[in-house]
Structure formats: C-alpha cells, structure tokens
PDB file of N, CA and C in Angstrom:
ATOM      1  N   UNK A   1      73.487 -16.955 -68.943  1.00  0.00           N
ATOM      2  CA  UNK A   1      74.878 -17.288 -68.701  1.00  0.00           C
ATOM      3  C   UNK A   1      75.360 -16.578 -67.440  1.00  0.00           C
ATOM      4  N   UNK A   2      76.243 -17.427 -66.391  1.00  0.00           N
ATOM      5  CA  UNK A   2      76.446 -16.847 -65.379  1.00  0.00           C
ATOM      6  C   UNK A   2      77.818 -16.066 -65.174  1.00  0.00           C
ATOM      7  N   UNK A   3      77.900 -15.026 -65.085  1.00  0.00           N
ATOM      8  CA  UNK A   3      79.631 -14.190 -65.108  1.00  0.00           C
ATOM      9  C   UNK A   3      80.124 -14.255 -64.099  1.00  0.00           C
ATOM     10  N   UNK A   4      81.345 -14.521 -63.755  1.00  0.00           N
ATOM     11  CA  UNK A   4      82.178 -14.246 -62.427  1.00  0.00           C
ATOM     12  C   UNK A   4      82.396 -12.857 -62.023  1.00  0.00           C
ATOM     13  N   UNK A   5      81.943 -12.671 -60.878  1.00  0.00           N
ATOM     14  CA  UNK A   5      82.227 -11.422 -60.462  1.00  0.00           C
ATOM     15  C   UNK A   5      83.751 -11.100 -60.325  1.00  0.00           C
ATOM     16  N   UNK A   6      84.414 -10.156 -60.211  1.00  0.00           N
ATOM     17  CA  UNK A   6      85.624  -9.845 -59.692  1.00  0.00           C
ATOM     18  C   UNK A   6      85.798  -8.421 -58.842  1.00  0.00           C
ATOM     19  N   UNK A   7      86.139  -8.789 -57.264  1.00  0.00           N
ATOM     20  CA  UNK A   7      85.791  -8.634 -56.106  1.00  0.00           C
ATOM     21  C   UNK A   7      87.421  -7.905 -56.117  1.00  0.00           C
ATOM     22  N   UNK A   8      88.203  -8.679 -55.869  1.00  0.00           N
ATOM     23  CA  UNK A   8      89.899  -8.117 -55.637  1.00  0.00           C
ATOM     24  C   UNK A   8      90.502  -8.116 -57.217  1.00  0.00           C
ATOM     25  N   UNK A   9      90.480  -7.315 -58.125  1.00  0.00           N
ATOM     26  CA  UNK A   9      90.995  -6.979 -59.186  1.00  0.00           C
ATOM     27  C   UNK A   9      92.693  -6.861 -59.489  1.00  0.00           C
ATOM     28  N   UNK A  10      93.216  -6.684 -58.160  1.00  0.00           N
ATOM     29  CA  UNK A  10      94.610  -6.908 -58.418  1.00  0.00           C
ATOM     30  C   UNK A  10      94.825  -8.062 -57.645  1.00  0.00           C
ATOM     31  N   UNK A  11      94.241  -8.776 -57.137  1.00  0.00           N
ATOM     32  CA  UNK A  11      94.824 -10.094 -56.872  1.00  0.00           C
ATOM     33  C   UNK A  11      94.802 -11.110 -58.497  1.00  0.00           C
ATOM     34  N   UNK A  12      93.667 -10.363 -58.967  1.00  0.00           N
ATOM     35  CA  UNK A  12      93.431 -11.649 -60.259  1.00  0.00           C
ATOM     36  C   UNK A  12      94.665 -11.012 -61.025  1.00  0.00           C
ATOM     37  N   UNK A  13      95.151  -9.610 -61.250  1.00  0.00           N
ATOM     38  CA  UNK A  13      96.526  -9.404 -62.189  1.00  0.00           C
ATOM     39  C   UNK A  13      97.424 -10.252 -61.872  1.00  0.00           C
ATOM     40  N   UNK A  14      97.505 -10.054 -60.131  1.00  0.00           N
ATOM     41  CA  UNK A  14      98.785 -10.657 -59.767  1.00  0.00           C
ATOM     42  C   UNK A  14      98.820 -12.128 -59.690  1.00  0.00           C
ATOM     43  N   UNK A  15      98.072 -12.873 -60.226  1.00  0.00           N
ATOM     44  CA  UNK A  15      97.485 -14.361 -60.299  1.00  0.00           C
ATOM     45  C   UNK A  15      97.820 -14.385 -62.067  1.00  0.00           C
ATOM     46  N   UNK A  16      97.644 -13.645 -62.875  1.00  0.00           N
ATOM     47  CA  UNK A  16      98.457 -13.854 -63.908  1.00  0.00           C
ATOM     48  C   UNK A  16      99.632 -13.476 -64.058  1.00  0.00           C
ATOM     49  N   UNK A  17     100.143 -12.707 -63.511  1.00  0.00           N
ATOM     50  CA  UNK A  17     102.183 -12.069 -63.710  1.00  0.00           C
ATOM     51  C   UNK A  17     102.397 -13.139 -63.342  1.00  0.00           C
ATOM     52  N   UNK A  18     102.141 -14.223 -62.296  1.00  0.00           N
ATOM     53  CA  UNK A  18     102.429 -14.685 -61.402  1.00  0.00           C
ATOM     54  C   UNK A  18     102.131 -16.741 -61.984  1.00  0.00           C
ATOM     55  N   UNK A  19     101.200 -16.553 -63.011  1.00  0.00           N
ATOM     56  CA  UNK A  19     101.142 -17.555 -63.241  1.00  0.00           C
ATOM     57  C   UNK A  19     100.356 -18.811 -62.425  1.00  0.00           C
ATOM     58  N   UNK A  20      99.442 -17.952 -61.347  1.00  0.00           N
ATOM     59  CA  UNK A  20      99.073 -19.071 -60.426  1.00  0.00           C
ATOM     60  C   UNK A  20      97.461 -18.925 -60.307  1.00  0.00           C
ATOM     61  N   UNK A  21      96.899 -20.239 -60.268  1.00  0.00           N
ATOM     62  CA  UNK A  21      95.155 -20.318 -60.207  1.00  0.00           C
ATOM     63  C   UNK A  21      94.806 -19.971 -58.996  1.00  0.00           C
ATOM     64  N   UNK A  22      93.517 -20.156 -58.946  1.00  0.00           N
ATOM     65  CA  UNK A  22      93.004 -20.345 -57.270  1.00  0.00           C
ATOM     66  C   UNK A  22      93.256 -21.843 -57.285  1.00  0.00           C
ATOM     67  N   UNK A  23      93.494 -22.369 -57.550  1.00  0.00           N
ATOM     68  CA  UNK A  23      93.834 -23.744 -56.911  1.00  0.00           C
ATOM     69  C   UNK A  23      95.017 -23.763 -56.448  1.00  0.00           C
ATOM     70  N   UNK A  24      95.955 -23.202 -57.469  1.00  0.00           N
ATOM     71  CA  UNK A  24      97.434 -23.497 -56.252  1.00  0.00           C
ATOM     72  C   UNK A  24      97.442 -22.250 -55.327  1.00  0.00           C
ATOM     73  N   UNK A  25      96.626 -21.407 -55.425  1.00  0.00           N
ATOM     74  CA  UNK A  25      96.606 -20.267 -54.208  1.00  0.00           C
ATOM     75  C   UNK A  25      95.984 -21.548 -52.820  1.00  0.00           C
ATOM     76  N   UNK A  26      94.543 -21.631 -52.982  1.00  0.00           N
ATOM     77  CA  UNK A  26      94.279 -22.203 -52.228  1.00  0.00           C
ATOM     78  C   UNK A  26      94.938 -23.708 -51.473  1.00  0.00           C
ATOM     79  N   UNK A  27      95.614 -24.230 -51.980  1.00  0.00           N
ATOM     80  CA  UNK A  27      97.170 -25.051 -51.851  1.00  0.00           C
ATOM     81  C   UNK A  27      97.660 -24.251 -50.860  1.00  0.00           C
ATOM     82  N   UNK A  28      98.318 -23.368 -51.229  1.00  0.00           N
ATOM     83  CA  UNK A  28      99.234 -22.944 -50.676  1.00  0.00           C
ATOM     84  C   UNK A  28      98.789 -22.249 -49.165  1.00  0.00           C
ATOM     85  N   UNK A  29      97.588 -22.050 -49.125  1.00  0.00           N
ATOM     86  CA  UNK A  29      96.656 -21.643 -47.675  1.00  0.00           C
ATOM     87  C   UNK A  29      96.125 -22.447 -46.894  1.00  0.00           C
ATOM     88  N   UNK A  30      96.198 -23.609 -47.181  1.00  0.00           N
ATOM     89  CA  UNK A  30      95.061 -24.943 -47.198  1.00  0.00           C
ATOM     90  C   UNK A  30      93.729 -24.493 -47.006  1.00  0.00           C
ATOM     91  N   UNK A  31      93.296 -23.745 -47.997  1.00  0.00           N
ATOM     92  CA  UNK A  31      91.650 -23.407 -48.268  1.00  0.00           C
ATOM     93  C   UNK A  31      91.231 -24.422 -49.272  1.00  0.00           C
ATOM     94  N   UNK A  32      90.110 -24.746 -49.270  1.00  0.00           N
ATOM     95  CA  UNK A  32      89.074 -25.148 -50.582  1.00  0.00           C
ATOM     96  C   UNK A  32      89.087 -24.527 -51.656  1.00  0.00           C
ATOM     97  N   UNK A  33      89.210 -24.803 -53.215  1.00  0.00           N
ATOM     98  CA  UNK A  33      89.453 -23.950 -54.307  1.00  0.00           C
ATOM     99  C   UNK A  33      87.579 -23.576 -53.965  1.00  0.00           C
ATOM    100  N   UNK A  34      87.224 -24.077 -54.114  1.00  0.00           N
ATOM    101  CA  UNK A  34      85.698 -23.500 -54.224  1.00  0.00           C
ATOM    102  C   UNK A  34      85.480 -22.354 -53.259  1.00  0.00           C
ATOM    103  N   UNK A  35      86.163 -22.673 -51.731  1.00  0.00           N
ATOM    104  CA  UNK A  35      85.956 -21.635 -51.114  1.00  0.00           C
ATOM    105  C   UNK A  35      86.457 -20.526 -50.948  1.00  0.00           C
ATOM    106  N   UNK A  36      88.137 -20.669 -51.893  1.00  0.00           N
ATOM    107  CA  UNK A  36      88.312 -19.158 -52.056  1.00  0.00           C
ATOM    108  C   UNK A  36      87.789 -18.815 -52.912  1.00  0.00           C
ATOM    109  N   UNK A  37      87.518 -19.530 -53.882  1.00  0.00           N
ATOM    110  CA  UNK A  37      86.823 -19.130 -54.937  1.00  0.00           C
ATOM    111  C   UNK A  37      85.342 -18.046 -54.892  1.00  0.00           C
ATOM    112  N   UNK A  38      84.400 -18.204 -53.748  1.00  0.00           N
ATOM    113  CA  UNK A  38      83.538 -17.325 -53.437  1.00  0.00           C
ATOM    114  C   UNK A  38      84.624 -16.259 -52.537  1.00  0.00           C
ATOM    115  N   UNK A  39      85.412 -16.434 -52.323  1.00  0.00           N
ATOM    116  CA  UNK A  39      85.695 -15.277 -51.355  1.00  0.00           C
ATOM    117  C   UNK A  39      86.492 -14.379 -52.091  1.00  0.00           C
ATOM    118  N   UNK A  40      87.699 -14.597 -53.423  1.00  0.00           N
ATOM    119  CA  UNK A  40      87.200 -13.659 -54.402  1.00  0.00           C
ATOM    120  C   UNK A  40      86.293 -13.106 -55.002  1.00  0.00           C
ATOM    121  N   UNK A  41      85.768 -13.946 -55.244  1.00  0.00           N
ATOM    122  CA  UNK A  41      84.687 -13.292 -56.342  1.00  0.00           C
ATOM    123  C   UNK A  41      83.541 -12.199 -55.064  1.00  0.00           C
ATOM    124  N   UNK A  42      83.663 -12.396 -54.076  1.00  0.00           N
ATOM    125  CA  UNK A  42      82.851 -11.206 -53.084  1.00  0.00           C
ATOM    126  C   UNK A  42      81.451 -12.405 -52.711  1.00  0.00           C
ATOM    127  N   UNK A  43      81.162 -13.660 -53.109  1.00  0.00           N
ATOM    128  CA  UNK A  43      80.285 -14.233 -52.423  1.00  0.00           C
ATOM    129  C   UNK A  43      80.267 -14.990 -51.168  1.00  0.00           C
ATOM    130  N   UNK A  44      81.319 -14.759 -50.761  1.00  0.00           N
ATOM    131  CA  UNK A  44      81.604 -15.022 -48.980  1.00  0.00           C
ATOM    132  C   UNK A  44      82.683 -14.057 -48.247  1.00  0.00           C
ATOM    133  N   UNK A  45      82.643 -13.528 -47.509  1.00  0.00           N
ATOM    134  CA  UNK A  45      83.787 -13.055 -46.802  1.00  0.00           C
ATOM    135  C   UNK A  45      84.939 -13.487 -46.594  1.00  0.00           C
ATOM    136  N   UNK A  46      85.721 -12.640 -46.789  1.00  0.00           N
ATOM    137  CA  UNK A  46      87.300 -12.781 -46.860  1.00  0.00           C
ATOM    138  C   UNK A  46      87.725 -12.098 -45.312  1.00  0.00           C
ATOM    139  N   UNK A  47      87.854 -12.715 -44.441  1.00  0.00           N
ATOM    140  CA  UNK A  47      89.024 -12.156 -43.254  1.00  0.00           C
ATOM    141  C   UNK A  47      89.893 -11.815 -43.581  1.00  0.00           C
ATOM    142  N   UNK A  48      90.487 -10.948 -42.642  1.00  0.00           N
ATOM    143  CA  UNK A  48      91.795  -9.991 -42.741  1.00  0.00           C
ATOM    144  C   UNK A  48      92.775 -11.151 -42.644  1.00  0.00           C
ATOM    145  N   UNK A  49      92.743 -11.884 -42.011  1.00  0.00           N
ATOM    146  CA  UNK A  49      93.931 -13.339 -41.306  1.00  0.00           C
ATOM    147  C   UNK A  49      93.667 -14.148 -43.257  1.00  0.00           C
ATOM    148  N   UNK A  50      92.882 -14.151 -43.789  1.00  0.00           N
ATOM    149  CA  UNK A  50      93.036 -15.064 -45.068  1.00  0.00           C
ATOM    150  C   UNK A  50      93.711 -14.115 -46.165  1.00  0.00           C
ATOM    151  N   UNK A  51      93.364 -12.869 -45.479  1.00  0.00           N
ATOM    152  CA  UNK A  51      94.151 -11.976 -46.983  1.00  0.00           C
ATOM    153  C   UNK A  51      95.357 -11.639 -46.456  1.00  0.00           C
ATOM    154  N   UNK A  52      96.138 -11.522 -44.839  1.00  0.00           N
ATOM    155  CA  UNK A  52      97.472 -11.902 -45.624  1.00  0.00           C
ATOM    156  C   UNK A  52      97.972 -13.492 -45.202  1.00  0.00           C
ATOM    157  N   UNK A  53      97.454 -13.830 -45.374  1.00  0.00           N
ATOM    158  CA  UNK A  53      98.168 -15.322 -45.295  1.00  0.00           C
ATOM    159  C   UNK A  53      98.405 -15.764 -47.114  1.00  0.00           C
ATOM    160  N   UNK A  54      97.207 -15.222 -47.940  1.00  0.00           N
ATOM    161  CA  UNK A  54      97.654 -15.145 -49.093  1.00  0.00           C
ATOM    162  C   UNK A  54      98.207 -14.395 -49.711  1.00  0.00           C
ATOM    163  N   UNK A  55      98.607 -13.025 -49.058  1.00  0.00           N
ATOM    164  CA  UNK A  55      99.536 -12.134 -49.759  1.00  0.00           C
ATOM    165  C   UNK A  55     101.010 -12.934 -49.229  1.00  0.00           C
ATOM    166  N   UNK A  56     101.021 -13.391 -48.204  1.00  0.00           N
ATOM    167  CA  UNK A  56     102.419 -13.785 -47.371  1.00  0.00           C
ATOM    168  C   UNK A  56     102.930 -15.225 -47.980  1.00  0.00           C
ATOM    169  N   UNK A  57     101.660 -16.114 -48.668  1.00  0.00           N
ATOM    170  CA  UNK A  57     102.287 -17.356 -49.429  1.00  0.00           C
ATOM    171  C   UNK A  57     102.829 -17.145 -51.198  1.00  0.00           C
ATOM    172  N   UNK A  58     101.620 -16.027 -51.219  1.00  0.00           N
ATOM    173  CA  UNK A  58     101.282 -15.799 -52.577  1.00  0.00           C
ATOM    174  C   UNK A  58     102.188 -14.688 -53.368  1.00  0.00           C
ATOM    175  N   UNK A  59     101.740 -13.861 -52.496  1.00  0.00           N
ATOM    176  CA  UNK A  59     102.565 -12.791 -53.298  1.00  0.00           C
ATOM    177  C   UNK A  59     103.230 -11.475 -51.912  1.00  0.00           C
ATOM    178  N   UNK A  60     104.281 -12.175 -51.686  1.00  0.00           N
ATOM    179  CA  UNK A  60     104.924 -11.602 -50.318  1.00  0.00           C
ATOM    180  C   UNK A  60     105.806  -9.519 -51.211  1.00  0.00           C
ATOM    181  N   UNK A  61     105.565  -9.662 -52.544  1.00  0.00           N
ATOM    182  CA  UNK A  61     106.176  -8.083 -52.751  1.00  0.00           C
ATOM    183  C   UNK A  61     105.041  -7.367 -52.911  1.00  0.00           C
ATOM    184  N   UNK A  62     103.810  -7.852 -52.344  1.00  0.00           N
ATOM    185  CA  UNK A  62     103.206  -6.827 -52.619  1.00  0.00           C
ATOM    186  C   UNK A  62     102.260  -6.395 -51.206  1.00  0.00           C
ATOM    187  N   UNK A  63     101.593  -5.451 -51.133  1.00  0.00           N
ATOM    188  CA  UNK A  63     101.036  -4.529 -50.179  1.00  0.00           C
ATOM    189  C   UNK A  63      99.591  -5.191 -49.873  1.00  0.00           C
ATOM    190  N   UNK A  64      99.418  -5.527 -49.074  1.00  0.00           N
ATOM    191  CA  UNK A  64      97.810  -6.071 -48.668  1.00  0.00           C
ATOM    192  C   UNK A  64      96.962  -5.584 -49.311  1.00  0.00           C
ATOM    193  N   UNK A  65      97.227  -3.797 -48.673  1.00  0.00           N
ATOM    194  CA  UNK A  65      95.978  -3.576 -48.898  1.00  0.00           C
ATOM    195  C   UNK A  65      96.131  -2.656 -50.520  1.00  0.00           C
ATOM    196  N   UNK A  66      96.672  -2.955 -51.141  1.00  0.00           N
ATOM    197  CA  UNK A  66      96.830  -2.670 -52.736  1.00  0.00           C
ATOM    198  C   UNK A  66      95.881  -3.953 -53.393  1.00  0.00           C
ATOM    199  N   UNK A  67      96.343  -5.217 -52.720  1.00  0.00           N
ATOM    200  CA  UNK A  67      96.172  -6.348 -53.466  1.00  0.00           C
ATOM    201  C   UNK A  67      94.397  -6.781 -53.287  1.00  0.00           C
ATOM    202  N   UNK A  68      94.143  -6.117 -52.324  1.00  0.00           N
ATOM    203  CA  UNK A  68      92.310  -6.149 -51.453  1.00  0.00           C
ATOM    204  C   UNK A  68      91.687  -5.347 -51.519  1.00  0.00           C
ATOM    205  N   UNK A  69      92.583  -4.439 -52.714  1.00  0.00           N
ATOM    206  CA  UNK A  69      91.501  -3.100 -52.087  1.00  0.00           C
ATOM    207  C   UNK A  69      89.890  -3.294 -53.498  1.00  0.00           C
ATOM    208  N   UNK A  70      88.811  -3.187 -52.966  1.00  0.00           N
ATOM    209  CA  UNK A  70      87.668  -4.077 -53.522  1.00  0.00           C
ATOM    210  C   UNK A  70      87.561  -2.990 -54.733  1.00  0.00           C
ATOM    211  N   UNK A  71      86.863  -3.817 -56.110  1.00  0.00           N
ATOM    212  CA  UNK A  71      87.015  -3.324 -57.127  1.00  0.00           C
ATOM    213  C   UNK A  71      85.724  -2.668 -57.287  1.00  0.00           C
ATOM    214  N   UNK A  72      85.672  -1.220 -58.159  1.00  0.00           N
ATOM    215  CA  UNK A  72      84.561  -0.359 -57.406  1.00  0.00           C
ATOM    216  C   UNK A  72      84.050  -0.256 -59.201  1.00  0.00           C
ATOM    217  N   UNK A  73      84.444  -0.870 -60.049  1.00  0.00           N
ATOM    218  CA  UNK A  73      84.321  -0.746 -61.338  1.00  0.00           C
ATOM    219  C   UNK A  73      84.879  -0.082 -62.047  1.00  0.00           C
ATOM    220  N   UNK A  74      86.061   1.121 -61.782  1.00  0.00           N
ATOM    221  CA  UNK A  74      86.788   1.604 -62.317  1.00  0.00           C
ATOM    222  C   UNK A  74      87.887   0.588 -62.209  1.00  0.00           C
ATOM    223  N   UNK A  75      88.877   1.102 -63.415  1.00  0.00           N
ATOM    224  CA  UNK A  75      90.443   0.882 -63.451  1.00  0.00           C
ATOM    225  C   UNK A  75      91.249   0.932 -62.464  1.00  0.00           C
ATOM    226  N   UNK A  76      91.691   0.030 -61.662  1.00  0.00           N
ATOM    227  CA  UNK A  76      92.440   0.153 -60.591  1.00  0.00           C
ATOM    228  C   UNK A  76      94.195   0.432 -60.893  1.00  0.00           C
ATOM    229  N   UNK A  77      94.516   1.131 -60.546  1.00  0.00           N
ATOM    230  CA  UNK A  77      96.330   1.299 -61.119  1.00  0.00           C
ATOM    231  C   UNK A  77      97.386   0.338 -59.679  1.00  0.00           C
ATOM    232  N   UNK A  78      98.014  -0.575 -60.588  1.00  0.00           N
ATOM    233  CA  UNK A  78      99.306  -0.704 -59.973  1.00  0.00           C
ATOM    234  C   UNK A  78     100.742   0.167 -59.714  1.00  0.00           C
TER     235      UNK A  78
END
C-alpha cells in the first residue's frame, strides 16, 4: 500500500481550518492538481514564486515560511 508523504505539514492543517483541497488550491494558482500534488508531498520541487503565490491566494494570514517550513517528523507548533 502506497502512503502519502507529507512534505509541508502546516499547509495540510491550514487546508483543513480552511476547508480547501489541492484542487481548489491548485485553481486558485492555475497549477495541475497532480502537480501540486507532488510538490507537496516533496516529489517535485516547490519554488519560492509557487509558495507564495499560494500563501497569497490561499492563505494570505499566514507567514510563508511557517506554512513551508519542511516537516522533519516531529510535531510542528502553530
């Protein structure tokens, strides 16, 4: 069975407070759901220009680099 990695750990919180998939993220960027989809999960690179264009559509109260900062397997605190 294959598991999804999770790469940005507070983007996926703030994708539930928030109520929104990678599909309407990627909507809202005009990205490919598939292709943000690897670029969360850490199987393609994420540019600096795609992470805030989705903090700036997506979630404009919060801090870039809070929302990117890569998940190291511990508990990340908001």
């Amino acid at each position: 069975m294959k598991r999804n990695r999770v790469m940005y750990e507070n983007v996926r919180v703030e994708m539930a407070r928030n109520n929104l998939t990678i599909l309407d993220i990627a909507q809202r960027v005009g990205m490919n759901r598939e292709t943000l989809s690897r670029k969360l999960s850490g199987r393609s690179p994420l540019n600096l220009n795609e992470a805030f264009d989705i903090q700036r559509e997506c979630f404009p109260n919060e801090d870039v680099r809070v929302l990117f900062k890569e998940c190291t397997g511990q508990k990340l605190m908001l």
